[in-house]
Every structure is written in C-alpha cells, then in structure tokens.
Protein backbone atom coordinates (compact mmCIF):
# COMPACT_ATOMS: atom_id res chain seq x y z
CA UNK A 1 31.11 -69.40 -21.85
CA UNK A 2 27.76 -70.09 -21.09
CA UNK A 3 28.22 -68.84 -17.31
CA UNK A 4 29.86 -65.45 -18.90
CA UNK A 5 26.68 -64.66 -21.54
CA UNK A 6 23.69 -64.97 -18.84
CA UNK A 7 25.62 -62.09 -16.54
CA UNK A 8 25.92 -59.93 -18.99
CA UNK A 9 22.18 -59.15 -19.87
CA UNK A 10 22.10 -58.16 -15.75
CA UNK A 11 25.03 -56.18 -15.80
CA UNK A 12 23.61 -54.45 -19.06
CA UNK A 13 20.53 -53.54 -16.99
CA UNK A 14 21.98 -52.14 -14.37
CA UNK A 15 24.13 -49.87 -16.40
CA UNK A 16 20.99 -48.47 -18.11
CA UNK A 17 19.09 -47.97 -15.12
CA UNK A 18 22.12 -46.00 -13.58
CA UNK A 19 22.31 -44.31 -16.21
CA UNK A 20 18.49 -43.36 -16.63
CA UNK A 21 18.79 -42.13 -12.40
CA UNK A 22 21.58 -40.05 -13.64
CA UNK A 23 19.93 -38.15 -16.15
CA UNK A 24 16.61 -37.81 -14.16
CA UNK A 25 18.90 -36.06 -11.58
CA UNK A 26 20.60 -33.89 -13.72
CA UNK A 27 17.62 -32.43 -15.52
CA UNK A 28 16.39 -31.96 -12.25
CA UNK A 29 18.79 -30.08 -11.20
CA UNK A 30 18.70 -28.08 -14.60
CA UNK A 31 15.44 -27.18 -13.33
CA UNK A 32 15.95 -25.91 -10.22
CA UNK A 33 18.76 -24.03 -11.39
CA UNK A 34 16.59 -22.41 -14.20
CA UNK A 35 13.65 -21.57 -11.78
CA UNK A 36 16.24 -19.83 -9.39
CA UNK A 37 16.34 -16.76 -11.61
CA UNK A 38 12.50 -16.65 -12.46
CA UNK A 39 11.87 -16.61 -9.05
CA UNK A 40 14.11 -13.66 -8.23
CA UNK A 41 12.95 -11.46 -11.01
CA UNK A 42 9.23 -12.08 -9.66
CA UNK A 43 10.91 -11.08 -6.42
CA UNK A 44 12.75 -7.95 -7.74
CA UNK A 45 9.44 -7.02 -9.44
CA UNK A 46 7.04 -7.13 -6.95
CA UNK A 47 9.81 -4.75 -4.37
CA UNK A 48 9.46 -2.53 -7.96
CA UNK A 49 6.11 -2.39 -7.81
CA UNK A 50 6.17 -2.21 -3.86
CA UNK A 51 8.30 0.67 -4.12
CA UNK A 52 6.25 2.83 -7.06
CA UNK A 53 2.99 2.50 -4.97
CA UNK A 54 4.66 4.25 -2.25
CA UNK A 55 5.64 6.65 -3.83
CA UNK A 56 1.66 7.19 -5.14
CA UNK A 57 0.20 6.86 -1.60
CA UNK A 58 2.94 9.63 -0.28
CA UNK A 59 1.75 12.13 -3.19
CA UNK A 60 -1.64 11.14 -2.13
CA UNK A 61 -1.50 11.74 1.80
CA UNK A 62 0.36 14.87 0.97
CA UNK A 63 -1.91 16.61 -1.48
CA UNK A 64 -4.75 15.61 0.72
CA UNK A 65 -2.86 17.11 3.85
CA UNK A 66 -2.51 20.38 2.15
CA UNK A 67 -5.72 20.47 0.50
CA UNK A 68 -7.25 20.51 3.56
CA UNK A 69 -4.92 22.26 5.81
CA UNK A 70 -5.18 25.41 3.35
CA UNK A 71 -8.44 25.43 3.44
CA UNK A 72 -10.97 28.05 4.32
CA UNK A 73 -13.50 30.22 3.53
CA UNK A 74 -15.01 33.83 4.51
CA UNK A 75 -18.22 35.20 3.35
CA UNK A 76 -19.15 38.84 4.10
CA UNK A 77 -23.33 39.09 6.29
CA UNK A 78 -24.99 42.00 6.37
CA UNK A 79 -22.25 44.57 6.52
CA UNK A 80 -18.43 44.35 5.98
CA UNK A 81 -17.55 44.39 9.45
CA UNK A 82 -19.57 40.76 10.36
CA UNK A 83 -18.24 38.22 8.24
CA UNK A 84 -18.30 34.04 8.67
CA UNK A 85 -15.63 32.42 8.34
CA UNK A 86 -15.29 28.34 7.97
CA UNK A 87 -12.13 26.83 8.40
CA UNK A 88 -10.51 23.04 8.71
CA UNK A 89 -9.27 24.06 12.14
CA UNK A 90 -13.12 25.32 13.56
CA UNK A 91 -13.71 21.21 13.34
CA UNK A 92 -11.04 18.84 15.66
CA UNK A 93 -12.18 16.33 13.14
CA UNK A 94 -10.41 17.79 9.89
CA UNK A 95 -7.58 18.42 12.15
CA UNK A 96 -7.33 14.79 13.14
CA UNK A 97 -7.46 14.54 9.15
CA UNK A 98 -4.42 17.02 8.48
CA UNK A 99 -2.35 15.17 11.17
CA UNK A 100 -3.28 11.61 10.29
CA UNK A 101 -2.46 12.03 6.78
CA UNK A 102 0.97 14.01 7.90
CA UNK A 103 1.99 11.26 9.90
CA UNK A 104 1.03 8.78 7.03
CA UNK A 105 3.00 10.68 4.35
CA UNK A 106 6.00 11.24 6.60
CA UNK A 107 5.72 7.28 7.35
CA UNK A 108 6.12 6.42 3.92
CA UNK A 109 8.79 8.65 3.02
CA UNK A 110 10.96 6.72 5.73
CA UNK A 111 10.02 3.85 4.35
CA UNK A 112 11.32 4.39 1.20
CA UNK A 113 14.84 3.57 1.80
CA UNK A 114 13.24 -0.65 3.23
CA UNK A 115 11.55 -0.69 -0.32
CA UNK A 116 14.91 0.13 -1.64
CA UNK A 117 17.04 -2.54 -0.16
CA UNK A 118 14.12 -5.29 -0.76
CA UNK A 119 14.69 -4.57 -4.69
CA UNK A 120 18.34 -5.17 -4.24
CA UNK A 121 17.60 -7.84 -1.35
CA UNK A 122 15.15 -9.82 -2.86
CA UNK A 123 15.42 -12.40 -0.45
CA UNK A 124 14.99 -9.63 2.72
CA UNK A 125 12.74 -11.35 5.76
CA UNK A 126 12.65 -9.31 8.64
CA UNK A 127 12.12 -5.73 7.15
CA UNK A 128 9.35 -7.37 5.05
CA UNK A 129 7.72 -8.11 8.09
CA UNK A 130 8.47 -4.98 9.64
CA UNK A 131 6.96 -3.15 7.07
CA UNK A 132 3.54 -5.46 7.11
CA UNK A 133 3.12 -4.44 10.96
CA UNK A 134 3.87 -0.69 10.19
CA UNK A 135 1.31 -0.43 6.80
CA UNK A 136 -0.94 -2.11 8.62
CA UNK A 137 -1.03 0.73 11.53
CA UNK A 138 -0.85 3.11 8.88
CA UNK A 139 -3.56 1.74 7.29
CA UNK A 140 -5.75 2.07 10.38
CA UNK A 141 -4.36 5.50 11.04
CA UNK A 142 -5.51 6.66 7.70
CA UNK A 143 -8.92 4.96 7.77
CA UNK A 144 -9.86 6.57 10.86
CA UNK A 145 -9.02 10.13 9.92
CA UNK A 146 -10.60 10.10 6.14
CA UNK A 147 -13.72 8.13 7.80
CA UNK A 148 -13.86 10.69 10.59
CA UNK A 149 -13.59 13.86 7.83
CA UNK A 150 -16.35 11.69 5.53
CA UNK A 151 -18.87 12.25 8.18
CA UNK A 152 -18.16 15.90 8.63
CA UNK A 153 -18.20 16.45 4.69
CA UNK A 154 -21.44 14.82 4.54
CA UNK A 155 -22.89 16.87 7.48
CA UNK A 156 -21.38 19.61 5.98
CA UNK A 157 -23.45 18.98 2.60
CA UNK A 158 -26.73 17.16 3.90
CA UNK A 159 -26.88 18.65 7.67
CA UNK A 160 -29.10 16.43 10.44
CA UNK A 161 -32.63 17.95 10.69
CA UNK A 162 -32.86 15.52 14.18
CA UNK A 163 -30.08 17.10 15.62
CA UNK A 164 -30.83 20.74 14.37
CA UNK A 165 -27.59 20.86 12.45
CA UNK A 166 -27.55 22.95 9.12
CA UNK A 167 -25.97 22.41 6.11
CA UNK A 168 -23.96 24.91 5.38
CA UNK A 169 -22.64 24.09 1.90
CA UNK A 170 -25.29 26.20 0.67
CA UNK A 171 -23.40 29.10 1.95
CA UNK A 172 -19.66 27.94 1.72
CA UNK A 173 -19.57 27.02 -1.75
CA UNK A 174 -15.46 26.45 -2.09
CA UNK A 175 -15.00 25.55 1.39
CA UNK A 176 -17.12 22.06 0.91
CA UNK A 177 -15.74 21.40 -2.23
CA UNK A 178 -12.12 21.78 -0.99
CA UNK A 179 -13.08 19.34 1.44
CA UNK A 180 -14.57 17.21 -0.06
CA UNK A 181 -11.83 16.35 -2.72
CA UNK A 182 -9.31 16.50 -0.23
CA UNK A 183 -10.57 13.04 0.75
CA UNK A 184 -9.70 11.52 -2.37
CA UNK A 185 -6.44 10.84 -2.00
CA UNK A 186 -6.38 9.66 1.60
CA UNK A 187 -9.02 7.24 0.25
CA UNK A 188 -6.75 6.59 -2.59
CA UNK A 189 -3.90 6.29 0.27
CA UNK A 190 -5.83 3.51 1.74
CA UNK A 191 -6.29 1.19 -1.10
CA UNK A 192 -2.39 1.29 -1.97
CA UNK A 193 -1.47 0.73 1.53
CA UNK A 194 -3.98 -2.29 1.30
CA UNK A 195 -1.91 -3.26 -1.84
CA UNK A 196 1.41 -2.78 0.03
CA UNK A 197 0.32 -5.21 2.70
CA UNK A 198 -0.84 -7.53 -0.03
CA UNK A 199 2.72 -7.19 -1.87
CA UNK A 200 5.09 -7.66 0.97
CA UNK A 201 2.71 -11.08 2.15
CA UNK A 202 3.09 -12.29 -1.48
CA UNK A 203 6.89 -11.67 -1.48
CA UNK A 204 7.32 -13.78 1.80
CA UNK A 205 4.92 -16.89 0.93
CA UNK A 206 7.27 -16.81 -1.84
CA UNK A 207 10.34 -17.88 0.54
C-alpha cells in the first residue's frame, strides 16, 4: 500500500502536464486558424485598393493625353492672311508627352484583368511580381515624358533671356494654360503608380 500511494502523486503530474501541452497546442492552433482569415481579407483589400488606383491613374494618363493632344492655338498678326499658330505637335517634346501617357493608359487598361484575379487570388505570386517590373517601367516612362513637357511649359511661361528664347504665353493665352494642366494628371499618374508598386510589395512580404 505504501509502494501504490508514492506513484500516484507522479502519475498525477504527468497527467496534468499532458494535459496543460494539450491545451497550449490547441489554442495555438485556434490561433492560427483565426489569423488565416484576417490575413486574407488584408490580402483581398489591398488587390481592392490595387485595383481602384488603376483605374484613377488610367483616367489620369488619358485626360492628360487628350488635353494635350487637342491642343492648339491660332492668333491672327497684322492682317487675316498671317496668323501664328502654336500647337503640341510644333514641339517633339509634348509629342513624347501624348505618346508616353498613351502607352501608360493603354498599359493599365491591360492590366486590369491581373488586378482582377489578385482580388480573387489573394495568394497570386508571379503576376504580383510581374506587375512590380511593368509599373515600375511605367513609372519611368511617365516620369520622363511629364518631366520633359514641365520644362517646355516653363519655357513656354518664363522663356531663357541667355538663350534668346521668348516667352510666348504672353501671346498664347489658352494654349499655355491647356498645357500646363494637362500635366496634372500624368503627375497625378505617377504618384499612384508609385502607390501600385508600394501595394503589390506589401501584398508579397505578406506571403
């Protein structure tokens, strides 16, 4: 009898402690199970969010593209057979402009369909990376054209006594300021590609 009662404080022990590792594991695994879903529907919401700024940077490219593409400007000198006449196309600049934002806008309109699939594939790798390489080159493509047509504008409006160059905003009132808002959205463009890239990294450092 004696033998019997000093196992059983041991075997009491044991029990408990098995039974403590058992519930440690299972509300472990409770957890992981209940961040599974949180971590989804961060997922799902930043390919949401991926896929409204898209749709903001396309209406931006576009209305810059046209803005500047339709623009000119004639004004009548000395008689009304001699007239000037300014136009986006008179500067290779502004036409880099039209065709970089063109190429932006048509870029993110394919791209649409990616942002699509990473809301319903959450858990999407390759396309995410896909689409960091091609924002990023859009990015640059963008930068260069409304930095290129942010020179000209400012020529247009200041002009470069040095060089002998004359501003001619003075004289072509609506032509400058068509211009010069035209560059707001491909600026605007830029910062939501910048988000984009910022999105899609987020969404894989979360894998």
């Amino acid at each position: 009898m004696g033998l019997y009662s000093s196992k059983q404080p041991s075997n009491q022990v044991s029990q408990s402690e098995s039974f403590i590792s058992f519930t440690m594991k299972e509300s472990s695994e409770h957890g992981e199970t209940s961040k599974a879903p949180l971590s989804r529907g961060v997922s799902k919401g930043l390919s949401v969010l991926d896929l409204i700024l898209r749709f903001i940077a396309i209406i931006g490219t576009l209305a810059s593209a046209i803005a500047m593409g339709t623009t000119n400007e004639t004004l009548p000198f000395f008689t009304q057979f001699i007239r000037f006449k300014a136009q986006y196309s008179d500067l290779p600049t502004l036409t880099f402009f039209v065709v970089a934002n063109s190429i932006v806008c048509a870029y993110l309109i394919l791209s649409l369909p990616l942002s699509i699939v990473h809301i319903i594939r959450s858990r999407a790798k390759f396309s995410r990376l896909l689409l960091i390489f091609l924002d990023a080159a859009m990015l640059a493509l963008v930068t260069a054209g409304a930095s290129a047509a942010a020179a000209i504008v400012y020529l247009a409006h200041k002009g470069n006594v040095r060089a002998n160059w004359l501003a001619i905003c003075q004289q072509f009132d609506s032509f400058c300021e068509r211009i010069s808002g035209s560059l707001i959205g491909s600026f605007g463009a830029m910062v939501v590609l910048i988000l984009l890239i910022l999105l899609s990294a987020i969404a894989l450092a979360r894998r």
